[in-house]
Protein backbone atom coordinates (compact mmCIF):
# COMPACT_ATOMS: atom_id res chain seq x y z
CA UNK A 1 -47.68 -46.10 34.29
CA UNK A 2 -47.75 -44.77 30.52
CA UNK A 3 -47.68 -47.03 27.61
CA UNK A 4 -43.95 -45.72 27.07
CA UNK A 5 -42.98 -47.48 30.51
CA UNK A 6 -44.47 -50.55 29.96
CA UNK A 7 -42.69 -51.16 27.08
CA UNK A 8 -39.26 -50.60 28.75
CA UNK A 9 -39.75 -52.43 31.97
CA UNK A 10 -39.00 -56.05 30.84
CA UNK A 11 -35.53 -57.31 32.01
CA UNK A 12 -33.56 -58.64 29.33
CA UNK A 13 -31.97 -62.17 30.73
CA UNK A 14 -28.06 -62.47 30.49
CA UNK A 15 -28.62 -65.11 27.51
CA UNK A 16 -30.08 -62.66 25.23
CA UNK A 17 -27.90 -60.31 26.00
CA UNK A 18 -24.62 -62.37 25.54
CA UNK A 19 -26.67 -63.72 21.65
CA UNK A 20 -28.43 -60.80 20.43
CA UNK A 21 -25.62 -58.83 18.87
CA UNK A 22 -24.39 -56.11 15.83
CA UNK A 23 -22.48 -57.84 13.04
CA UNK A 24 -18.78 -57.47 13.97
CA UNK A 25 -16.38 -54.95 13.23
CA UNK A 26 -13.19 -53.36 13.81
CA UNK A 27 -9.91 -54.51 14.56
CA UNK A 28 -8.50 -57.29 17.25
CA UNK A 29 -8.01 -55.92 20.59
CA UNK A 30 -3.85 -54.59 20.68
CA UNK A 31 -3.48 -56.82 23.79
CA UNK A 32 -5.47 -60.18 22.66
CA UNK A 33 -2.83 -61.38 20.52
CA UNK A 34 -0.34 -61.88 23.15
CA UNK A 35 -2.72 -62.98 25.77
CA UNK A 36 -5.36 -65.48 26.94
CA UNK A 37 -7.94 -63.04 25.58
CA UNK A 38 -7.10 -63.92 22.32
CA UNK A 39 -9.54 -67.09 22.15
CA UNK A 40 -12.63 -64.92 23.47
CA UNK A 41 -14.73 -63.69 20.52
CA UNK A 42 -15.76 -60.06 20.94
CA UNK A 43 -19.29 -59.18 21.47
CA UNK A 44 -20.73 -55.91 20.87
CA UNK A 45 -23.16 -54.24 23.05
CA UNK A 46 -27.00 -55.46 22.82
CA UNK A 47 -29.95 -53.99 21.14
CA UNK A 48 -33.10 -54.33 23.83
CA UNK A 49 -36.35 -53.92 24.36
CA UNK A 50 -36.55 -53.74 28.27
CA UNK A 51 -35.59 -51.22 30.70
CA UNK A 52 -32.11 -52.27 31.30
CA UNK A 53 -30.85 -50.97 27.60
CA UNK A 54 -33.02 -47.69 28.32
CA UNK A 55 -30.87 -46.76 31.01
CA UNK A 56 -27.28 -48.82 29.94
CA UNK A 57 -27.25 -49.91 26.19
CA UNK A 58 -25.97 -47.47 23.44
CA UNK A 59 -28.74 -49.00 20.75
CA UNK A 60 -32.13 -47.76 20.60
CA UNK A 61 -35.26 -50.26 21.40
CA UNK A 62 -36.27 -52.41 18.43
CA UNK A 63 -33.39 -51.03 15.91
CA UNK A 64 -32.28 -53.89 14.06
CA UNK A 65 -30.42 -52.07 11.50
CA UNK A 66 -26.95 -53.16 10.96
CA UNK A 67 -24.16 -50.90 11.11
CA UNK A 68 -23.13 -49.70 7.63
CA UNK A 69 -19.91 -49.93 6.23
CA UNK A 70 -20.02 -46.41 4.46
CA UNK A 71 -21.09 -44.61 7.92
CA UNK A 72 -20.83 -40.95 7.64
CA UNK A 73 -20.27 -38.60 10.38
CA UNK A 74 -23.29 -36.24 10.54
CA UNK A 75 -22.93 -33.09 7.88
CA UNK A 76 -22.59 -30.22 10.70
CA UNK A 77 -19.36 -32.16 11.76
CA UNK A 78 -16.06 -31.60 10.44
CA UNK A 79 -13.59 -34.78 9.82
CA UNK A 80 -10.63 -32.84 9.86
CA UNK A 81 -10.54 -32.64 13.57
CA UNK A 82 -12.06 -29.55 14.34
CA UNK A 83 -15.29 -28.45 15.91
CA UNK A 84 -18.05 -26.79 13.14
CA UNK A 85 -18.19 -23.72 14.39
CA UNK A 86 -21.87 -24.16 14.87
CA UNK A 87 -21.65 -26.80 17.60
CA UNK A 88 -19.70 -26.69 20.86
CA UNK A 89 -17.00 -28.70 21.49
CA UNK A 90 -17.85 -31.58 24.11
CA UNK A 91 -15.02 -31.05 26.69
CA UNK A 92 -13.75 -28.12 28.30
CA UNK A 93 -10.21 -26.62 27.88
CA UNK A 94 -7.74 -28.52 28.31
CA UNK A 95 -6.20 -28.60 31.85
CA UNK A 96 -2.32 -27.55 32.49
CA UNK A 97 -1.34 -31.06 33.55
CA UNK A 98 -3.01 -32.73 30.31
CA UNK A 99 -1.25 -30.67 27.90
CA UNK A 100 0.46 -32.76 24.83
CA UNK A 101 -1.43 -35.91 26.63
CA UNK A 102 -2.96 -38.23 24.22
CA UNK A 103 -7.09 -37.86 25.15
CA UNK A 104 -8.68 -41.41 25.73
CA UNK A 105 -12.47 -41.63 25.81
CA UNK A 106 -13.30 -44.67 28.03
CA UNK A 107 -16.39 -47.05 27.59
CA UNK A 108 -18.42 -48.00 30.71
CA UNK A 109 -20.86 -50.87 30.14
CA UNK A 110 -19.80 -54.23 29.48
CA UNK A 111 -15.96 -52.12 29.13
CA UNK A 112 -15.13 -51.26 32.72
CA UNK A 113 -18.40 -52.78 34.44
CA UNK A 114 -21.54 -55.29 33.85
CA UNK A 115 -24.92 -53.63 36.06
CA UNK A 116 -28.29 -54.91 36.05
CA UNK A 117 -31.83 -54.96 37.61
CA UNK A 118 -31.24 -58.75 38.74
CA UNK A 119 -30.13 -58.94 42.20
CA UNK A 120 -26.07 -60.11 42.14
CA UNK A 121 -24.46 -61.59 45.56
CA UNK A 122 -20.69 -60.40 44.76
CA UNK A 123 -22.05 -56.95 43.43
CA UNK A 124 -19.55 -54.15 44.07
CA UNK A 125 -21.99 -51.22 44.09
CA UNK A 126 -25.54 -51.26 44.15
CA UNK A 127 -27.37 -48.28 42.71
CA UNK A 128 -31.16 -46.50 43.00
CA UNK A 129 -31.99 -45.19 39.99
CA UNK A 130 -35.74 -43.49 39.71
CA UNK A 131 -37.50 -44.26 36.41
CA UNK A 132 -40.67 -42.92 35.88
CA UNK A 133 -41.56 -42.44 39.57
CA UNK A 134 -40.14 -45.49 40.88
CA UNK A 135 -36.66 -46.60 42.16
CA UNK A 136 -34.87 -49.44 40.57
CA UNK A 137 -31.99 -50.94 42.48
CA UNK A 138 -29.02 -51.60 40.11
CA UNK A 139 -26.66 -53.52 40.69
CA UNK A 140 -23.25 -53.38 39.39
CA UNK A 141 -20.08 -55.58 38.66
CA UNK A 142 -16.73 -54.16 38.10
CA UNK A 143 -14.71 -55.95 35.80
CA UNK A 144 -11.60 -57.36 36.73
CA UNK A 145 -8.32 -55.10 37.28
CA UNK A 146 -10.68 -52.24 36.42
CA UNK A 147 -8.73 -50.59 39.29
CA UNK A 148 -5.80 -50.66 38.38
CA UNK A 149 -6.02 -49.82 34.98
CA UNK A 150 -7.76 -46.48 35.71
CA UNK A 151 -5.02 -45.55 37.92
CA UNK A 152 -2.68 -45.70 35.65
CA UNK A 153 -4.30 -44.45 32.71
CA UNK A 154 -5.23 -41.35 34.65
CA UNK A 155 -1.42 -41.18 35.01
CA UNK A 156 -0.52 -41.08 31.40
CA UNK A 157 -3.70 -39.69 29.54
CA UNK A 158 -6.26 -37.02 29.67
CA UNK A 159 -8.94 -39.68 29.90
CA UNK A 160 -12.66 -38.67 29.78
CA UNK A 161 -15.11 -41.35 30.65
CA UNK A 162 -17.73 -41.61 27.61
CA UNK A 163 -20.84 -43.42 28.07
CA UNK A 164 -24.19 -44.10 25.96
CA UNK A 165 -26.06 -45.09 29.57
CA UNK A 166 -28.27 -42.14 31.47
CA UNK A 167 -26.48 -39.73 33.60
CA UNK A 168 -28.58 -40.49 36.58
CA UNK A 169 -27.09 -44.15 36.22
CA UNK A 170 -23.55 -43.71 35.49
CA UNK A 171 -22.73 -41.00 36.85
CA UNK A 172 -23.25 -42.19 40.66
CA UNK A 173 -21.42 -45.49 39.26
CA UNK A 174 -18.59 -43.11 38.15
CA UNK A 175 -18.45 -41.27 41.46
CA UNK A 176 -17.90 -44.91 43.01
CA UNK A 177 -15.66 -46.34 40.30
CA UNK A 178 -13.38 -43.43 39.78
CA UNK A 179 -10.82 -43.42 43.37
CA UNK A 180 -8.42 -41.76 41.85
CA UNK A 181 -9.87 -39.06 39.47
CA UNK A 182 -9.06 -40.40 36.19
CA UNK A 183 -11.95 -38.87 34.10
CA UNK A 184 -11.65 -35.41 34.02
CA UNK A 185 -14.83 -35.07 31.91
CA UNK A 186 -17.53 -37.29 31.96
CA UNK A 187 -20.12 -37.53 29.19
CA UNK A 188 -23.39 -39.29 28.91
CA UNK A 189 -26.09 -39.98 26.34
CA UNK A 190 -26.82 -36.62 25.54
CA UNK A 191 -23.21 -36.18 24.10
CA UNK A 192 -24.05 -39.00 21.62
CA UNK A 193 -24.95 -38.37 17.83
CA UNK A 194 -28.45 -40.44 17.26
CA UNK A 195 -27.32 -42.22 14.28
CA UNK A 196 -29.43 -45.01 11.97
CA UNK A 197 -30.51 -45.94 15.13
CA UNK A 198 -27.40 -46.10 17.35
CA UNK A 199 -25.87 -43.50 19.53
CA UNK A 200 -22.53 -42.59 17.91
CA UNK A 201 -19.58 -41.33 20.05
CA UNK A 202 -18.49 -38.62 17.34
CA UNK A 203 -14.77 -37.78 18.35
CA UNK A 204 -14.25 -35.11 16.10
CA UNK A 205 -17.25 -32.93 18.41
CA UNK A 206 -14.40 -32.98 21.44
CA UNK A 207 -12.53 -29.89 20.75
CA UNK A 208 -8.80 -32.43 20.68
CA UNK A 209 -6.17 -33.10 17.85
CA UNK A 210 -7.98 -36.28 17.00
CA UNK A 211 -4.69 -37.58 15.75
CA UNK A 212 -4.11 -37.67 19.62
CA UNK A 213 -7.61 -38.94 20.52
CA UNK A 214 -9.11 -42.71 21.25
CA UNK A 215 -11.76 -44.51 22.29
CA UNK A 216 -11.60 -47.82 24.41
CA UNK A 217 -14.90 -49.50 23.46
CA UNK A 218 -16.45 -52.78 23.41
CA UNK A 219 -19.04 -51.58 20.59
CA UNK A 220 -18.22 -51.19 16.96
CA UNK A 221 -21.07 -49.02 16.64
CA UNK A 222 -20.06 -46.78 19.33
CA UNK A 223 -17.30 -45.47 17.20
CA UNK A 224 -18.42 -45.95 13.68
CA UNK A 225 -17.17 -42.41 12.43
CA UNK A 226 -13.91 -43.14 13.58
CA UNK A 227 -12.57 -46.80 13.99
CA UNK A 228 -9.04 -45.92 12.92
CA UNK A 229 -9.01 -44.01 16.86
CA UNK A 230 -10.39 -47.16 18.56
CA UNK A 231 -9.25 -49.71 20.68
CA UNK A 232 -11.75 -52.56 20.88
CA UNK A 233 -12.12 -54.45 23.98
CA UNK A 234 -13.89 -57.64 24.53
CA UNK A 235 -17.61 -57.66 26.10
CA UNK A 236 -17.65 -58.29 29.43
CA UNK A 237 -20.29 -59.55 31.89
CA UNK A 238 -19.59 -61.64 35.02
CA UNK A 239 -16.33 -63.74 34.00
CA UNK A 240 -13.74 -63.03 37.17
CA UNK A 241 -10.73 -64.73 35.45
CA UNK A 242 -11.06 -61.75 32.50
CA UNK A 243 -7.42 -59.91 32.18
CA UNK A 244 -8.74 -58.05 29.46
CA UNK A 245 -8.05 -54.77 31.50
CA UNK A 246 -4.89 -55.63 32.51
CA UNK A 247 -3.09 -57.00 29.54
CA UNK A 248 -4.06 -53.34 27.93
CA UNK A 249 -1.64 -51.74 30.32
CA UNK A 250 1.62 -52.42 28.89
CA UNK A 251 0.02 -51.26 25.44
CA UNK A 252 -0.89 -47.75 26.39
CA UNK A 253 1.89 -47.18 28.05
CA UNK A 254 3.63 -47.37 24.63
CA UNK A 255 1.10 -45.76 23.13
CA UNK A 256 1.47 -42.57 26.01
CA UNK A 257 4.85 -41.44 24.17
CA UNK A 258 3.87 -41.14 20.56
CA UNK A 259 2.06 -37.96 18.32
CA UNK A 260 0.07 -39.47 16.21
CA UNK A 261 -2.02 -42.16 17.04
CA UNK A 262 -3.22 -43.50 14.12
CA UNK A 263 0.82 -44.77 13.20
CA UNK A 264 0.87 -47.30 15.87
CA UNK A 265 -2.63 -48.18 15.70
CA UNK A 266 -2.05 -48.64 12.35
CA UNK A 267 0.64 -50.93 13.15
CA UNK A 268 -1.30 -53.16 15.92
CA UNK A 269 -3.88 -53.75 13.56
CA UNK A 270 -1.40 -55.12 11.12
CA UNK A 271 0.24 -57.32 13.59
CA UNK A 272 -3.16 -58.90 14.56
C-alpha cells in the first residue's frame, strides 16, 4: 500500500464527524420554520482525513480554510447564466417532458443518505467499493421519507442528482436509491470546481436558465457561487424521527409553478 493510502484509510468516528464543521452559512431551511426541524442546528458536511471523506465528503483532506464571504466563481465561468463557450455545459439537452421545469440539483451525503465503513444493523444498502486494490463494504442509511420525496420531485422538476462523493460509490447507491427515475443526470466529483480547497457545485456550468435552477444541499460550501439558488437542508446521519425530507414537500410544490426562482426564495429567506 502507497504512502497516499495510508493516509486515507483511517475511519473518521461519527463524533468527529457530527463536531468538526465549516463556519455556517446560508439561509434557514424554507420548511424548518414551520416544523419540528426548526430546533435542529444545521451542520455542514465534514473536512477528513480518513478514507471515508475520500470517497463521500465534498472537502479535501487537511483543508481547514474557511469558506470566504467574497467567493468568486472561477474566471472561465460566466455569472450570467450561460456556459463560457470554452467549457461544456454539465447536462445534456434538455428532455421533452422537462421543458419549462424548474432544474433541481440534489445533494446525496448526509442530504438524502448517511454511508460508512462501520458495519450498521438497520443499513438499507450495503455497498463494495474497491480502493486501491481492495474492497471496502459500505454501508448506507437512507434518510427518512427519502422515498417519497424523490417521487414526487421527479414529478414536478427536472432533478439531477449532484454529488461531491466518487462515482464508483454513488453511483451504485443511486442505482438503488432512485425507484422511480428521478435524476435524469447524475454528476459526481469530477463535475465539481476545486475551489480554496472545497469542491464547488458551480450552477452556472449546467447549460439551464439559472433563474430556474437550485440546489438542495446540506453544505454551504457546496454552493458558495450561488447561495441565492439554494435550499439548505439540515445534516443528517442516523436520526429516524428526521422529517426534514418530508416537510420540504409542500414547499417545492409551490415553488414547481413559478419563473424565477430567486423571487420566492427571496421571500422564504425573509420569512425565516
Amino acid at each position: 500500500m502507497d504512502n497516499h493510502s495510508t493516509s486515507i484509510i483511517t475511519q473518521v468516528s461519527r463524533d468527529e464527524e457530527v463536531n468538526t464543521h465549516l463556519q455556517e452559512k446560508g439561509a434557514q431551511s424554507p420548511a424548518s420554520s414551520s416544523s419540528s426541524s426548526s430546533s435542529k442546528k444545521r451542520k455542514n458536511k465534514p473536512q477528513s482525513r480518513g478514507l471515508f471523506h475520500s470517497l463521500f465528503c465534498c472537502f479535501c483532506p487537511d483543508e481547514s480554510e474557511h469558506i470566504p464571504d467574497n467567493s468568486k466563481p472561477p474566471l472561465l465561468v460566466e455569472e450570467n447564466g450561460s456556459v463560457s463557450k470554452t467549457v461544456k455545459p454539465l447536462l445534456p439537452q434538455i428532455r421533452s417532458q422537462d421543458v419549462g421545469k424548474i432544474c433541481v440539483l440534489i445533494d446525496l451525503d448526509e442530504t438524502l443518505v448517511h454511508s460508512s465503513f462501520k458495519p450498521v444493523n438497520n443499513a438499507d444498502f450495503i455497498i463494495p467499493v474497491e480502493i486501491d486494490g481492495t474492497v471496502h463494504q459500505v454501508y448506507v442509511l437512507k434518510r427518512p421519507h427519502v422515498d417519497e420525496f424523490l417521487q414526487r420531485m421527479g414529478e414536478l422538476f427536472e432533478c439531477v442528482l449532484f454529488t461531491a462523493s466518487l462515482a464508483k460509490y454513488a453511483d451504485p447507491v443511486s442505482d438503488l436509491l432512485d425507484k422511480w427515475g428521478t435524476f435524469r443526470s447524475r454528476l459526481f466529483r469530477e463535475s465539481c470546481v476545486f475551489h480554496r480547497g472545497n469542491y464547488v457545485k458551480d450552477l452556472s456550468r449546467l447549460g439551464r436558465d439559472l433563474k430556474k435552477s437550485i440546489i438542495i444541499d446540506n453544505s454551504p460550501a457546496s454552493y458558495i457561487f450561488h447561495p441565492d439558488n439554494a435550499v439548505p437542508v439540515v445534516s443528517w446521519f442516523d436520526d429516524m424521527s428526521d422529517t426534514e425530507l418530508l416537510d420540504l414537500i409542500p414547499f417545492f410544490e409551490r415553488l414547481s409553478k413559478v419563473d424565477d426562482v430567486y423571487t420566492v426564495l427571496k421571500q422564504q429567506r425573509t420569512i425565516s
